[in-house]
C-alpha atoms as a PDB file:
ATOM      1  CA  UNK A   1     -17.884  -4.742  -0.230  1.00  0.00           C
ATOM      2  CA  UNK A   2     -14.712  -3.514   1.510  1.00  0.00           C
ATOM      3  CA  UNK A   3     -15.879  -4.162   5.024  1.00  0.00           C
ATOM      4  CA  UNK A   4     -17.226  -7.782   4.263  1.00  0.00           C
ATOM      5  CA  UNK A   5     -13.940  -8.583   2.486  1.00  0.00           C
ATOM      6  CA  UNK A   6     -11.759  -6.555   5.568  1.00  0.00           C
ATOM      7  CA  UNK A   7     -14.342  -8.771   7.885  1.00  0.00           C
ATOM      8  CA  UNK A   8     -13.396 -12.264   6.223  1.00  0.00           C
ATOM      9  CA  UNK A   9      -9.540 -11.260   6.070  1.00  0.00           C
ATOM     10  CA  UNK A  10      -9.288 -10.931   9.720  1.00  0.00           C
ATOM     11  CA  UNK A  11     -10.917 -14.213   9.627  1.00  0.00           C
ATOM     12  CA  UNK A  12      -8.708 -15.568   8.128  1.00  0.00           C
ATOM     13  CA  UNK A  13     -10.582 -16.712   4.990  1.00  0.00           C
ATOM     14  CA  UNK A  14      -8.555 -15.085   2.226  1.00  0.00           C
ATOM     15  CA  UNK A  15      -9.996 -17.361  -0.347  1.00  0.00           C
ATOM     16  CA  UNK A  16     -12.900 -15.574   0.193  1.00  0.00           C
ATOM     17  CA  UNK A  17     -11.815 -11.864   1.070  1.00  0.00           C
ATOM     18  CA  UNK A  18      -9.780 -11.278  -2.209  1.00  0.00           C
ATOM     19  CA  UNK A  19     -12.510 -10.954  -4.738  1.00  0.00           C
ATOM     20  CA  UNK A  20     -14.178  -8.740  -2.619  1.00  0.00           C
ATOM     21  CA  UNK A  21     -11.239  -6.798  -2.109  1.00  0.00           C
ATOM     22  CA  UNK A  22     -10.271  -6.589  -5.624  1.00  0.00           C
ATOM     23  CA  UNK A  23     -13.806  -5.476  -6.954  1.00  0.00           C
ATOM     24  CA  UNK A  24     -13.930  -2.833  -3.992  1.00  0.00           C
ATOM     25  CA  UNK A  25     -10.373  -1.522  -5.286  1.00  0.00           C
ATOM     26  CA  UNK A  26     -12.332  -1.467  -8.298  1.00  0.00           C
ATOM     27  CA  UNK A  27     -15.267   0.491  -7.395  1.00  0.00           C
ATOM     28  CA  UNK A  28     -12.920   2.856  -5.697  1.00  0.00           C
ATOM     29  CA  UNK A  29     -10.855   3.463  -8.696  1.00  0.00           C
ATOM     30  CA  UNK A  30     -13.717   4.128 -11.020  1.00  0.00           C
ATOM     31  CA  UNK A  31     -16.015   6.256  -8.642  1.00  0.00           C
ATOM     32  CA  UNK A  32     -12.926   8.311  -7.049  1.00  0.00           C
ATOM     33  CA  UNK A  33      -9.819   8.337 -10.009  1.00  0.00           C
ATOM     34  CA  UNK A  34      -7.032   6.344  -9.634  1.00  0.00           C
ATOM     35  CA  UNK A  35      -4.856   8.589  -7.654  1.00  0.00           C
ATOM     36  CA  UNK A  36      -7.287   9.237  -4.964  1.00  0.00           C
ATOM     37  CA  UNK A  37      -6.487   8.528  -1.153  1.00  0.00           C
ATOM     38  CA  UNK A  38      -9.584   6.233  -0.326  1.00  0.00           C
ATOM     39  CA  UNK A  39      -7.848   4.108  -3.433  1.00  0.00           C
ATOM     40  CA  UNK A  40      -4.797   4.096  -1.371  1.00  0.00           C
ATOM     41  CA  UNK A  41      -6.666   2.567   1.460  1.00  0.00           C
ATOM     42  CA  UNK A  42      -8.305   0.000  -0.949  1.00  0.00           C
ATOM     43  CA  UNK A  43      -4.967  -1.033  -2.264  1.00  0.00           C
ATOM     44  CA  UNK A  44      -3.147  -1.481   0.860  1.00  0.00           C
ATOM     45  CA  UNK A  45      -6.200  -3.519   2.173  1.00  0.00           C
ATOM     46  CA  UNK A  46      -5.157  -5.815  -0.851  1.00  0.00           C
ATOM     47  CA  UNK A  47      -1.635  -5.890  -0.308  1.00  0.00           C
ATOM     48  CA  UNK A  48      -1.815  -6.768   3.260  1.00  0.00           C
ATOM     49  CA  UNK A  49      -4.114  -9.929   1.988  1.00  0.00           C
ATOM     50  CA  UNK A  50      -1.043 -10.723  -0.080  1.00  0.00           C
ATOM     51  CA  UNK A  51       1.354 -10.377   2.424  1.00  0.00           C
ATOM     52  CA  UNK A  52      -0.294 -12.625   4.318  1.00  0.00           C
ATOM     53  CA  UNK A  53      -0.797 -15.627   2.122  1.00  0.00           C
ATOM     54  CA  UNK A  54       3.142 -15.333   0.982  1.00  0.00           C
ATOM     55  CA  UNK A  55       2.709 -12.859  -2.425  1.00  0.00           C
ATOM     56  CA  UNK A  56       5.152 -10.658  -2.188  1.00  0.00           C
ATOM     57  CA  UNK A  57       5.899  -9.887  -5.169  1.00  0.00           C
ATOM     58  CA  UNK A  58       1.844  -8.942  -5.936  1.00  0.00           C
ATOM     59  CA  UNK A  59       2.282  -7.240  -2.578  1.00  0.00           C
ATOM     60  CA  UNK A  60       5.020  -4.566  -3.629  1.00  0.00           C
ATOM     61  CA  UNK A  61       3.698  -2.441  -6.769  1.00  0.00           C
ATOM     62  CA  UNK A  62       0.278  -2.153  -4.742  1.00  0.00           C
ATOM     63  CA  UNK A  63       1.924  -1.050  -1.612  1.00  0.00           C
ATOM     64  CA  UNK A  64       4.534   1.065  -3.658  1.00  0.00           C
ATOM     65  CA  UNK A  65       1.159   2.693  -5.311  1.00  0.00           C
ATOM     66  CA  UNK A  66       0.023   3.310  -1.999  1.00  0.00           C
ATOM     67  CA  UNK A  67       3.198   5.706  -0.871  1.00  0.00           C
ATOM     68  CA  UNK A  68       3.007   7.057  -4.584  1.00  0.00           C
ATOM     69  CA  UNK A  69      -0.212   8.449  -3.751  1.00  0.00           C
ATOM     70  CA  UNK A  70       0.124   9.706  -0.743  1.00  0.00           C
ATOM     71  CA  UNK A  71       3.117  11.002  -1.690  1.00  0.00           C
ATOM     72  CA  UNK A  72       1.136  12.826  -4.531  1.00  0.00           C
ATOM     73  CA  UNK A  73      -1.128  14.046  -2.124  1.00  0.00           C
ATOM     74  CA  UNK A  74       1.129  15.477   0.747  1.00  0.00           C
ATOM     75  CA  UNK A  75       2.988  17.174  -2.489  1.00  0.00           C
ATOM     76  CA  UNK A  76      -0.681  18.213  -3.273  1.00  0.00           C
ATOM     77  CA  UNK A  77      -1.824  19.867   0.040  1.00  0.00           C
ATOM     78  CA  UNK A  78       1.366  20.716   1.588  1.00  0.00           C
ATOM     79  CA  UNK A  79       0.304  18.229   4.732  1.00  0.00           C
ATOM     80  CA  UNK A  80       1.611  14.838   5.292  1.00  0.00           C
ATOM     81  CA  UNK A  81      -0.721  12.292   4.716  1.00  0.00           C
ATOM     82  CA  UNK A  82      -2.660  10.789   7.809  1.00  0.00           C
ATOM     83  CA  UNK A  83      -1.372   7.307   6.890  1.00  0.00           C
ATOM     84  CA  UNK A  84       1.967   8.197   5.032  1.00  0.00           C
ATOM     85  CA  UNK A  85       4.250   7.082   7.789  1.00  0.00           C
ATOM     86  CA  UNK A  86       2.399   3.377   8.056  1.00  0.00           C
ATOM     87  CA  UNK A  87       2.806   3.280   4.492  1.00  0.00           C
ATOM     88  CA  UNK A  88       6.263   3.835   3.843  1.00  0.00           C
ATOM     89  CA  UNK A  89       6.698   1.474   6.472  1.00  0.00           C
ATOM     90  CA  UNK A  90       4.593  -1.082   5.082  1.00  0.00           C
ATOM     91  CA  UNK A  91       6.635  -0.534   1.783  1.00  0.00           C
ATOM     92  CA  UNK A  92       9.820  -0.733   3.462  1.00  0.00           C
ATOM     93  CA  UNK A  93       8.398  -4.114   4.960  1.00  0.00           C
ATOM     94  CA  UNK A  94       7.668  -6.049   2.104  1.00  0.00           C
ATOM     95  CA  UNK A  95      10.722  -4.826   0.745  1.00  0.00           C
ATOM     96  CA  UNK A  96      12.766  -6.406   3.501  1.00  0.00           C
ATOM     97  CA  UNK A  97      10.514  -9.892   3.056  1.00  0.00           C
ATOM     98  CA  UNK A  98      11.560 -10.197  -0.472  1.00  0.00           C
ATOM     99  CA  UNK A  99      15.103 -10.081   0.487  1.00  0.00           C
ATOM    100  CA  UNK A 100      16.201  -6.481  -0.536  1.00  0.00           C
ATOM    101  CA  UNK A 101      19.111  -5.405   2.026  1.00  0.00           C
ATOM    102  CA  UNK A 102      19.135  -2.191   3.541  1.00  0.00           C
ATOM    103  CA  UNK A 103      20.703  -0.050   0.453  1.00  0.00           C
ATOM    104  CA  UNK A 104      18.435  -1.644  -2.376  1.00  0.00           C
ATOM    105  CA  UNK A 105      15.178  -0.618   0.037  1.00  0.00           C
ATOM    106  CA  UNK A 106      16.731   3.114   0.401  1.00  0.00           C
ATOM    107  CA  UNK A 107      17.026   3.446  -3.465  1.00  0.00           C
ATOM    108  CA  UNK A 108      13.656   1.495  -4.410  1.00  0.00           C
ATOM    109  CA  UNK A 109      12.484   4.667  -1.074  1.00  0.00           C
ATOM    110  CA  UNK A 110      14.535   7.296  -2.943  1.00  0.00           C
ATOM    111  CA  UNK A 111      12.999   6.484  -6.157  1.00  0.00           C
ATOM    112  CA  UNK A 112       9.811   7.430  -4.953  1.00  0.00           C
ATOM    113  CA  UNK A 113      10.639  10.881  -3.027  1.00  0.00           C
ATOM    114  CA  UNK A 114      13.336  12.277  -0.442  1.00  0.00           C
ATOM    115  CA  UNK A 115      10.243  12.438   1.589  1.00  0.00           C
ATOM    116  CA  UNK A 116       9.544   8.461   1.855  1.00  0.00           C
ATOM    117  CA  UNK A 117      13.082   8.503   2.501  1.00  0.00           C
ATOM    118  CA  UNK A 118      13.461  10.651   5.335  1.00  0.00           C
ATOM    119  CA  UNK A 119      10.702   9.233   6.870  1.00  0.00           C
ATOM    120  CA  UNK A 120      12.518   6.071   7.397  1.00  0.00           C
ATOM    121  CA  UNK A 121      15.479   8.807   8.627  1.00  0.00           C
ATOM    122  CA  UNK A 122      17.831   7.008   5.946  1.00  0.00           C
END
């Protein structure tokens, strides 16, 4: 399901790709918990839908998920998450799109964890 709705994204037929998307986010949550990395991945497959067709305020708690989880999981294992970085930066992103200056991103970044933070190197 996630690789048909990835394959009409890139497309460019979001109509399409977001029901897909959602019910693999779905599937994801229910067969792995909702904390789980892979669920990470599924959200911020969905947020970058939403991005793109001008949602930004959808966007953000999905992509703010995202870092919480990895967050979580770096806490977890003691290793920073493959995809941490591109996630914090996607965060940081949307952040920026929906007008927050510079200070108002840091805080929203603090909120979440000196580590999304200093990732940025804020």
């Amino acid at each position: 399901m996630s690789k048909r709705g990835l394959s009409m994204y890139y497309k460019g037929l979001y109509r399409e790709a977001e029901p897909l998307l959602r019910r693999a986010l779905a599937i994801d949550e229910q067969s792995f918990g909702a904390d789980h990395p892979n669920v990470a991945t599924a959200l911020n497959n969905l947020a970058q839908l939403l991005q793109a067709t001008s949602r930004l305020t959808e966007a953000e708690p999905l992509l703010r998920r995202v870092v919480e989880i990895l967050l979580t999981f770096t806490r977890a294992t003691g290793h920073a998450h493959t995809h941490l970085r591109d996630a914090v930066m996607n965060y940081a992103g949307v952040l920026t799109q929906m007008g927050a200056r510079p200070a108002e991103a840091s805080k929203r970044l603090q909120l979440l964890g000196p580590e999304a933070l200093a990732i940025l190197g804020r």
